[in-house]
PDB file of N, CA and C in Angstrom:
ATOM      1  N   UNK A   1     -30.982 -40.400 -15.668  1.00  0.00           N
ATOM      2  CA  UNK A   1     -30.437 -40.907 -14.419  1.00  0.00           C
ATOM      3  C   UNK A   1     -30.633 -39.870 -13.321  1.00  0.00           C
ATOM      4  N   UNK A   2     -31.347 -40.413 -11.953  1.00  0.00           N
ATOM      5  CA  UNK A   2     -31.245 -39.562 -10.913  1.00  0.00           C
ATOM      6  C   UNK A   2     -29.511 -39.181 -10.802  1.00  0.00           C
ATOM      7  N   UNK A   3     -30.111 -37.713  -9.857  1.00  0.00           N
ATOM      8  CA  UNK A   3     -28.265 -37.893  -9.106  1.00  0.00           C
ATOM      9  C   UNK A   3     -28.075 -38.832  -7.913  1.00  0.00           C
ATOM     10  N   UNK A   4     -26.781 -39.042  -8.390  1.00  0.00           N
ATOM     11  CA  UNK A   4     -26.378 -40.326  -7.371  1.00  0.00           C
ATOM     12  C   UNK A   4     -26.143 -41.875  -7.617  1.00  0.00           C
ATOM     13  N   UNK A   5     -27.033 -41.745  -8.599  1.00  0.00           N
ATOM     14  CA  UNK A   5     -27.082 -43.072  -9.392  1.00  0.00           C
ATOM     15  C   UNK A   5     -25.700 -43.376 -10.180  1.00  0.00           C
ATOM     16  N   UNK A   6     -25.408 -44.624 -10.151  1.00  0.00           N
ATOM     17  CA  UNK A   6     -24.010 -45.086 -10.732  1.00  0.00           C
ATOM     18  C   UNK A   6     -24.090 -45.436 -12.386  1.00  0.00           C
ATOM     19  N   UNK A   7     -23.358 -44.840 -12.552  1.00  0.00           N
ATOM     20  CA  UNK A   7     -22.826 -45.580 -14.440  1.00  0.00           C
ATOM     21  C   UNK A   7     -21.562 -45.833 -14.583  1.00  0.00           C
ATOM     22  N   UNK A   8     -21.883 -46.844 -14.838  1.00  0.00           N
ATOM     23  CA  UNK A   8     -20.455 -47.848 -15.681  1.00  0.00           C
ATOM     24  C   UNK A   8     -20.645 -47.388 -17.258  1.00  0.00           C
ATOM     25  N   UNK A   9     -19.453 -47.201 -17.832  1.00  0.00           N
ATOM     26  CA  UNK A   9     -19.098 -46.724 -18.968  1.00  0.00           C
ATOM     27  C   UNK A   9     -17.606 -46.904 -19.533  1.00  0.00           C
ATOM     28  N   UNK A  10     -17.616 -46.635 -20.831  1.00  0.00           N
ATOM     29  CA  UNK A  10     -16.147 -47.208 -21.735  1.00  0.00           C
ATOM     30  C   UNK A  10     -15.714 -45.677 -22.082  1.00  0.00           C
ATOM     31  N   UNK A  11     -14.226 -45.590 -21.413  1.00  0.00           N
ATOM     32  CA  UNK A  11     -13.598 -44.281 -22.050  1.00  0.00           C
ATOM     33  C   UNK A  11     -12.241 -44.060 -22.041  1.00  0.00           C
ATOM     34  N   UNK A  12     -11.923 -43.970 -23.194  1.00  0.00           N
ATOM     35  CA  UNK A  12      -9.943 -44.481 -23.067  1.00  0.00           C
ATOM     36  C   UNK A  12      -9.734 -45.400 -22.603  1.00  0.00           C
ATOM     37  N   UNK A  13     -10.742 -46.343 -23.765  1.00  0.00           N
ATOM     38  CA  UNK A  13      -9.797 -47.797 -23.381  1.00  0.00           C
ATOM     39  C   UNK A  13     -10.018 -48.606 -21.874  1.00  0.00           C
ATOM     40  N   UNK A  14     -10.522 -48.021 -21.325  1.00  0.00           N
ATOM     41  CA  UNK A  14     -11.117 -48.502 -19.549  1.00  0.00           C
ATOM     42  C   UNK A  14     -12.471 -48.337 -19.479  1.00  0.00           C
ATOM     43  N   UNK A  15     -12.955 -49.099 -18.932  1.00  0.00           N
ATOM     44  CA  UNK A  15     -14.321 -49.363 -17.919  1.00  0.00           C
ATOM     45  C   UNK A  15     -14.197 -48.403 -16.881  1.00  0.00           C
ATOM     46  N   UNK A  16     -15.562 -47.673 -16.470  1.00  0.00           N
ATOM     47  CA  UNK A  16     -14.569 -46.434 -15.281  1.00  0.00           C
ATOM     48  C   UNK A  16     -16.390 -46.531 -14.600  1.00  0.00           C
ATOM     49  N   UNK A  17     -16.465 -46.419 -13.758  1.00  0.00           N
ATOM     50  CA  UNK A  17     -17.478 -46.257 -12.613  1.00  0.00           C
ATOM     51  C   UNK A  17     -17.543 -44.736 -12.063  1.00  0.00           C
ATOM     52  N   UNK A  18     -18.857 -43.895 -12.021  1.00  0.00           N
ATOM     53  CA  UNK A  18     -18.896 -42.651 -11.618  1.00  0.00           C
ATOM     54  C   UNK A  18     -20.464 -42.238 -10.809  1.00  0.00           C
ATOM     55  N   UNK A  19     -20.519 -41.981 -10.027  1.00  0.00           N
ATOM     56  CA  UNK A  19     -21.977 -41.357  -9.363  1.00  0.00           C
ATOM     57  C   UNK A  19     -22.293 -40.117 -10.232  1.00  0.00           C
ATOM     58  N   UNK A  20     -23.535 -40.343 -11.035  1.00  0.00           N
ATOM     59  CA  UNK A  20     -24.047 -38.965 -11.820  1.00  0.00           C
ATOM     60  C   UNK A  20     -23.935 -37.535 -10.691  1.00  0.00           C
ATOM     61  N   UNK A  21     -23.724 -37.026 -12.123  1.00  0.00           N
ATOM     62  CA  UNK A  21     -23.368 -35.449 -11.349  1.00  0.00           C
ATOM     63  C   UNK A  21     -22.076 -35.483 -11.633  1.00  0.00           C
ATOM     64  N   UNK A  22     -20.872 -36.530 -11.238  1.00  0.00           N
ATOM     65  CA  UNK A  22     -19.320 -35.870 -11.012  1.00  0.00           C
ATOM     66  C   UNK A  22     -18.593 -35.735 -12.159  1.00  0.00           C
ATOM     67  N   UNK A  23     -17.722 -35.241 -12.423  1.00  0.00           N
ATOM     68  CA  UNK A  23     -16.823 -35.121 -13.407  1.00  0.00           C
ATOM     69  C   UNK A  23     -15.783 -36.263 -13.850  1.00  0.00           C
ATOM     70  N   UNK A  24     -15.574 -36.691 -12.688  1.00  0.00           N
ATOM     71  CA  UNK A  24     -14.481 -37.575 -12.966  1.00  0.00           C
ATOM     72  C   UNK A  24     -14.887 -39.088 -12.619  1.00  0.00           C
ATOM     73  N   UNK A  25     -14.416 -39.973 -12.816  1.00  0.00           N
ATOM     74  CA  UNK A  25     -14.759 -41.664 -12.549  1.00  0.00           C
ATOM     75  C   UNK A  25     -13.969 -41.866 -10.989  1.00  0.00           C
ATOM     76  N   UNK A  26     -14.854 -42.625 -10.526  1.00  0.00           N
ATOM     77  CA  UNK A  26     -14.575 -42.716  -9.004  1.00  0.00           C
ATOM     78  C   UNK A  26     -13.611 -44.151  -8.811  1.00  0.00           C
ATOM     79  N   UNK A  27     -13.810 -44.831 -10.219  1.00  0.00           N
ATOM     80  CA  UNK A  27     -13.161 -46.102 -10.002  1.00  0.00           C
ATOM     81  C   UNK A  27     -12.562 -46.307 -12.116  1.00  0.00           C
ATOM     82  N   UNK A  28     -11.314 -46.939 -12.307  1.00  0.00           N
ATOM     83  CA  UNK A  28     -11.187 -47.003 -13.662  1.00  0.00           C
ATOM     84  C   UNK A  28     -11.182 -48.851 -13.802  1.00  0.00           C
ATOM     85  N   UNK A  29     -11.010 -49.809 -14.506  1.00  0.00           N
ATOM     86  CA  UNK A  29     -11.031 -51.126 -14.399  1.00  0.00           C
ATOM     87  C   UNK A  29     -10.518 -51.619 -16.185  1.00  0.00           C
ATOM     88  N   UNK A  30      -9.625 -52.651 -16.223  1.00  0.00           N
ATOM     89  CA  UNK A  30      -9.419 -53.087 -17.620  1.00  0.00           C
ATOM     90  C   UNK A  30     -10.215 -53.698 -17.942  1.00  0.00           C
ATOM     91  N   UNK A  31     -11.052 -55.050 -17.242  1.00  0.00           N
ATOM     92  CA  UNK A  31     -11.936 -55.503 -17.873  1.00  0.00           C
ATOM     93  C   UNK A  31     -13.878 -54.614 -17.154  1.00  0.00           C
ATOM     94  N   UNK A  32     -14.536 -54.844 -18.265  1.00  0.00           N
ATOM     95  CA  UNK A  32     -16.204 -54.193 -18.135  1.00  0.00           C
ATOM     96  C   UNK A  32     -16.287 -55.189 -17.175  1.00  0.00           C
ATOM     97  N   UNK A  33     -16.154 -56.611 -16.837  1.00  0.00           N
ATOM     98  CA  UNK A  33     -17.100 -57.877 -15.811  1.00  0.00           C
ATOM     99  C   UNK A  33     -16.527 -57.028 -14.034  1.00  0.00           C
ATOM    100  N   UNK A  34     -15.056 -56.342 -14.237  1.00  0.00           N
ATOM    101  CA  UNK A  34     -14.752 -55.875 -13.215  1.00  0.00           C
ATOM    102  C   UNK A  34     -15.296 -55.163 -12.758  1.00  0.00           C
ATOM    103  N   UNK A  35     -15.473 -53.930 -13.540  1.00  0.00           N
ATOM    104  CA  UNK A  35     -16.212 -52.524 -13.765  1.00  0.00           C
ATOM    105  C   UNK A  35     -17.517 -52.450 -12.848  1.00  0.00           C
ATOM    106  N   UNK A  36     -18.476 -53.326 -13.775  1.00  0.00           N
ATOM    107  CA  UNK A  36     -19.349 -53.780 -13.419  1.00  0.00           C
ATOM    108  C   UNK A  36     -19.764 -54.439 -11.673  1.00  0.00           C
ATOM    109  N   UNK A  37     -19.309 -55.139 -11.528  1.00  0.00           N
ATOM    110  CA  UNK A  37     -19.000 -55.678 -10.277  1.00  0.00           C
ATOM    111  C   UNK A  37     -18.595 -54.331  -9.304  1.00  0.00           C
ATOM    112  N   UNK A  38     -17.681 -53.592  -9.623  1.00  0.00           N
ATOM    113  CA  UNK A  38     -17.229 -52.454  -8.229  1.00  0.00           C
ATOM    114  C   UNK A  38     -18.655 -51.574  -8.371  1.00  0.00           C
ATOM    115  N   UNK A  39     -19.434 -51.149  -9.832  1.00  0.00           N
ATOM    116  CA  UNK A  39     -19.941 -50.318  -9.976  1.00  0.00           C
ATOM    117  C   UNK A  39     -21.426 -50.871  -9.078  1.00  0.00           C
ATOM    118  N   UNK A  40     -21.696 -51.997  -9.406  1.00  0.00           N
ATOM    119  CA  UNK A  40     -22.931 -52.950  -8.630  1.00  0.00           C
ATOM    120  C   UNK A  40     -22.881 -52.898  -7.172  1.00  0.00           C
ATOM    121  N   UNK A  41     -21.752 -53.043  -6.555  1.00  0.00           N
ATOM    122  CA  UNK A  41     -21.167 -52.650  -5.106  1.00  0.00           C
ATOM    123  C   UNK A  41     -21.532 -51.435  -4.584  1.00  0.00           C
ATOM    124  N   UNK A  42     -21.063 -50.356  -5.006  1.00  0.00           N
ATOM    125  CA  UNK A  42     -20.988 -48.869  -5.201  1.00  0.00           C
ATOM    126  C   UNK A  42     -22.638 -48.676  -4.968  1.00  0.00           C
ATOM    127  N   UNK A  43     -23.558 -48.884  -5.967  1.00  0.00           N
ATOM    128  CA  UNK A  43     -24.653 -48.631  -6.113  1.00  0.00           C
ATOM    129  C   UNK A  43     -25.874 -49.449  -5.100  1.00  0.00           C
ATOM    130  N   UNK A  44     -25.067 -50.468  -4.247  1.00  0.00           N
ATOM    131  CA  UNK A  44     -25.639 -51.435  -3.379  1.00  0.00           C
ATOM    132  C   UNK A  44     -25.543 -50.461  -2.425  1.00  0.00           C
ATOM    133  N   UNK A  45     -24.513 -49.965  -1.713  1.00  0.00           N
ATOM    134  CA  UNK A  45     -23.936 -49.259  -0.758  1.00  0.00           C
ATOM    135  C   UNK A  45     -24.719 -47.955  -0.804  1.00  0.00           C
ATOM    136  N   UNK A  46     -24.881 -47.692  -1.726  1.00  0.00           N
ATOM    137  CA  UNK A  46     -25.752 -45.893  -1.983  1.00  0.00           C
ATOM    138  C   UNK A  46     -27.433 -46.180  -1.935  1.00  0.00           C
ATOM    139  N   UNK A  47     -27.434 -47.324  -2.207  1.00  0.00           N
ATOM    140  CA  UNK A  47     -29.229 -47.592  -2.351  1.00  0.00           C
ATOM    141  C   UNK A  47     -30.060 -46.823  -3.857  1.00  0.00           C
ATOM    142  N   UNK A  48     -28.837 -46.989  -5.034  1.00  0.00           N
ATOM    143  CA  UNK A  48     -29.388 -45.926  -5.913  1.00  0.00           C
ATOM    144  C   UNK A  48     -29.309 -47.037  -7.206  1.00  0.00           C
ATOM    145  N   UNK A  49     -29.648 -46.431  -8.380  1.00  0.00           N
ATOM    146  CA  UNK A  49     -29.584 -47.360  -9.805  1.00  0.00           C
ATOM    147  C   UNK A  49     -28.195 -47.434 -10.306  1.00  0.00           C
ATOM    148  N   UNK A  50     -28.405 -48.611 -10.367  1.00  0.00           N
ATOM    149  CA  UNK A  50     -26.568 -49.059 -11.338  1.00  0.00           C
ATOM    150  C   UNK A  50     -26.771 -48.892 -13.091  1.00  0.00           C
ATOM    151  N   UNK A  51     -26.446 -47.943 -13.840  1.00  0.00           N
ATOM    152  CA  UNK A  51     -26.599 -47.787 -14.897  1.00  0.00           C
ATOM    153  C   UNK A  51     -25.622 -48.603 -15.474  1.00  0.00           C
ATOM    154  N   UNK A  52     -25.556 -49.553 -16.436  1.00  0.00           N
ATOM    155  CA  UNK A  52     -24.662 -50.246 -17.183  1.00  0.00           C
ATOM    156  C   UNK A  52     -24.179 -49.720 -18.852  1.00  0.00           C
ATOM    157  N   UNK A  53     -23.483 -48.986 -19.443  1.00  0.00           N
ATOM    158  CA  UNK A  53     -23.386 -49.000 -20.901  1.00  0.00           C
ATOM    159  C   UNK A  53     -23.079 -49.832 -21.646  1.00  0.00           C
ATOM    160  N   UNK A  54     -22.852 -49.783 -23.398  1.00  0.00           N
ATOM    161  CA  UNK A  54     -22.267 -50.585 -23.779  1.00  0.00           C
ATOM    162  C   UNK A  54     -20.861 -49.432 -24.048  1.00  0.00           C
ATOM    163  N   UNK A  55     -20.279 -50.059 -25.156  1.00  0.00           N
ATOM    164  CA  UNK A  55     -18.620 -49.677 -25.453  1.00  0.00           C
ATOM    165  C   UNK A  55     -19.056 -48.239 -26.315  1.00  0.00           C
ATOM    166  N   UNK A  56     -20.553 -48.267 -26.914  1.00  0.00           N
ATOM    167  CA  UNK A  56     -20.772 -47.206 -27.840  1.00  0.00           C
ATOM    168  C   UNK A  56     -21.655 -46.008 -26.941  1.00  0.00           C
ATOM    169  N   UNK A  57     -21.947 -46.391 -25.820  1.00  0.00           N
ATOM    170  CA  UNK A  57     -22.314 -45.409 -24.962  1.00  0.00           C
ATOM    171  C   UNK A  57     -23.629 -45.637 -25.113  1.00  0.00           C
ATOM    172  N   UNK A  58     -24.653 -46.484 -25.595  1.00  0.00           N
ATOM    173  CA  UNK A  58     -26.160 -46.990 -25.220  1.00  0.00           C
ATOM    174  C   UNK A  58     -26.245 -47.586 -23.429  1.00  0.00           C
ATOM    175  N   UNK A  59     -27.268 -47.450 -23.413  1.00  0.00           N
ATOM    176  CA  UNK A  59     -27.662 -48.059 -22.242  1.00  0.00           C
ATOM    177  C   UNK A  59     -27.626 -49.611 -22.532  1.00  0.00           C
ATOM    178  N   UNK A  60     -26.720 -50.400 -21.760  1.00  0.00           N
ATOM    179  CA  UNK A  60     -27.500 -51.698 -21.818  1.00  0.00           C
ATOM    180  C   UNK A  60     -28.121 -52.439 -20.846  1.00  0.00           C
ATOM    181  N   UNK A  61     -27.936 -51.791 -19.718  1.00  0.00           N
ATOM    182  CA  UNK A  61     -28.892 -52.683 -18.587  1.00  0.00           C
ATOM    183  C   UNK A  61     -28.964 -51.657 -17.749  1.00  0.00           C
ATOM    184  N   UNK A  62     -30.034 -51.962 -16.875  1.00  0.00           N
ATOM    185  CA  UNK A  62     -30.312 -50.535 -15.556  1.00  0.00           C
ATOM    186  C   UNK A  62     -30.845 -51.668 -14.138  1.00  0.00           C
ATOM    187  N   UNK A  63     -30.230 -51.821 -12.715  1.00  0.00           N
ATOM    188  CA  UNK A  63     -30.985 -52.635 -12.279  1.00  0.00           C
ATOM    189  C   UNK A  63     -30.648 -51.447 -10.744  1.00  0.00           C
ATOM    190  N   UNK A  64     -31.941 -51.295 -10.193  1.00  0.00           N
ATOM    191  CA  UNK A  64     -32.017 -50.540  -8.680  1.00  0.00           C
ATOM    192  C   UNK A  64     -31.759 -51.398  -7.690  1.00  0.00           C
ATOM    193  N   UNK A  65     -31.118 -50.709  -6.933  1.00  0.00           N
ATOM    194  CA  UNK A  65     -30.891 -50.969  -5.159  1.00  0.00           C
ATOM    195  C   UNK A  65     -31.084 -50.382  -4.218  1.00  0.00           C
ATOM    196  N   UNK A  66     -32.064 -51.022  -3.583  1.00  0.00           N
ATOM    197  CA  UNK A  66     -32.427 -52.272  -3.162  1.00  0.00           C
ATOM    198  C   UNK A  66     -33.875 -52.226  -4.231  1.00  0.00           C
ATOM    199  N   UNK A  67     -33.700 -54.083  -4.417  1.00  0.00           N
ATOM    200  CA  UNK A  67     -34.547 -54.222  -5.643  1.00  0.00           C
ATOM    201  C   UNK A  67     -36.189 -53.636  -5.066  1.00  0.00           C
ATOM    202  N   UNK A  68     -36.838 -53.520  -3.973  1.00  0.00           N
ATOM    203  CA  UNK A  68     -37.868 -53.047  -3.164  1.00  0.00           C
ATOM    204  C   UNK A  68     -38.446 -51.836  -3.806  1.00  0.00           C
ATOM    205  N   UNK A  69     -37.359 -50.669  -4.189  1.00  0.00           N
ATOM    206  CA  UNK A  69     -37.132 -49.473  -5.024  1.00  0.00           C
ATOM    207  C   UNK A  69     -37.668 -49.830  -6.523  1.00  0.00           C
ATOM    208  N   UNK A  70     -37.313 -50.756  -6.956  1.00  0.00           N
ATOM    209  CA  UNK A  70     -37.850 -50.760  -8.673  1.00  0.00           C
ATOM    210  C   UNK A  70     -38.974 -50.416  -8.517  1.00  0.00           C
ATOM    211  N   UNK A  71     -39.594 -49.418  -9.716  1.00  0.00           N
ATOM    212  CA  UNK A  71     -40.876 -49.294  -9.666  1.00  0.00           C
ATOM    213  C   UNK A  71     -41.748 -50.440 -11.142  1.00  0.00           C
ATOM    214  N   UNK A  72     -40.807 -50.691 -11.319  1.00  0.00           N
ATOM    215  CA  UNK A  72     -41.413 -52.115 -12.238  1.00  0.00           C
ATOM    216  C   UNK A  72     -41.276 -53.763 -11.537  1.00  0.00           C
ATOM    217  N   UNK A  73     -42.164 -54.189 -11.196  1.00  0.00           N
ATOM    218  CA  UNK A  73     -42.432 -55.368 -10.648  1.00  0.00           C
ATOM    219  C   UNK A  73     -41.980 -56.735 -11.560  1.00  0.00           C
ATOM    220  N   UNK A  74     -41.199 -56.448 -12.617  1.00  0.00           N
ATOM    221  CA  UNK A  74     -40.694 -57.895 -13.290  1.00  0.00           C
ATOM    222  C   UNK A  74     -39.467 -58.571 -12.795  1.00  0.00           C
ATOM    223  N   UNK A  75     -39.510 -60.155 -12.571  1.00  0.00           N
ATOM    224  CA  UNK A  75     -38.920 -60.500 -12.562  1.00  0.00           C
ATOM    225  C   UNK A  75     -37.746 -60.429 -13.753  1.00  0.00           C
ATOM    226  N   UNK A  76     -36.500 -60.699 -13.095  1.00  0.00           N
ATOM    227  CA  UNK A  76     -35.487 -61.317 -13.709  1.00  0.00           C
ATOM    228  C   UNK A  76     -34.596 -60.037 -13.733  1.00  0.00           C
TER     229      UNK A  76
END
């Protein structure tokens, strides 16, 4: 992950949103659909990649903003 770029992640039980680099979560959430959503916001607003995890700490989705930025041309 560049710096700056957002990850959503599972830790104590919460969904927590953080810009790489910081120490601490910038946002905490009970449900991941929430998480997700502030963290997608967050990363709209910065113009950077929204990293998504799962609960075991894999990557499960990565999508850039503004989509113009992807350097992979696939839909969906």
């Amino acid at each position: 992950m560049a710096k700056g770029d957002i990850e959503t992640y599972h830790e104590d039980g919460q969904w927590k949103n953080r810009p790489e680099g910081n120490q601490r979560a910038s946002t905490a959430h009970d449900a991941k659909a929430e998480a997700e959503a502030a963290g997608r916001q967050m990363a709209i607003e910065r113009d950077v990649e929204h990293v998504i995890k799962k609960k075991d700490g894999t990557i499960g989705e990565k999508n850039t903003y503004p989509r113009s930025r992807d350097p992979r041309q696939i839909k969906g």
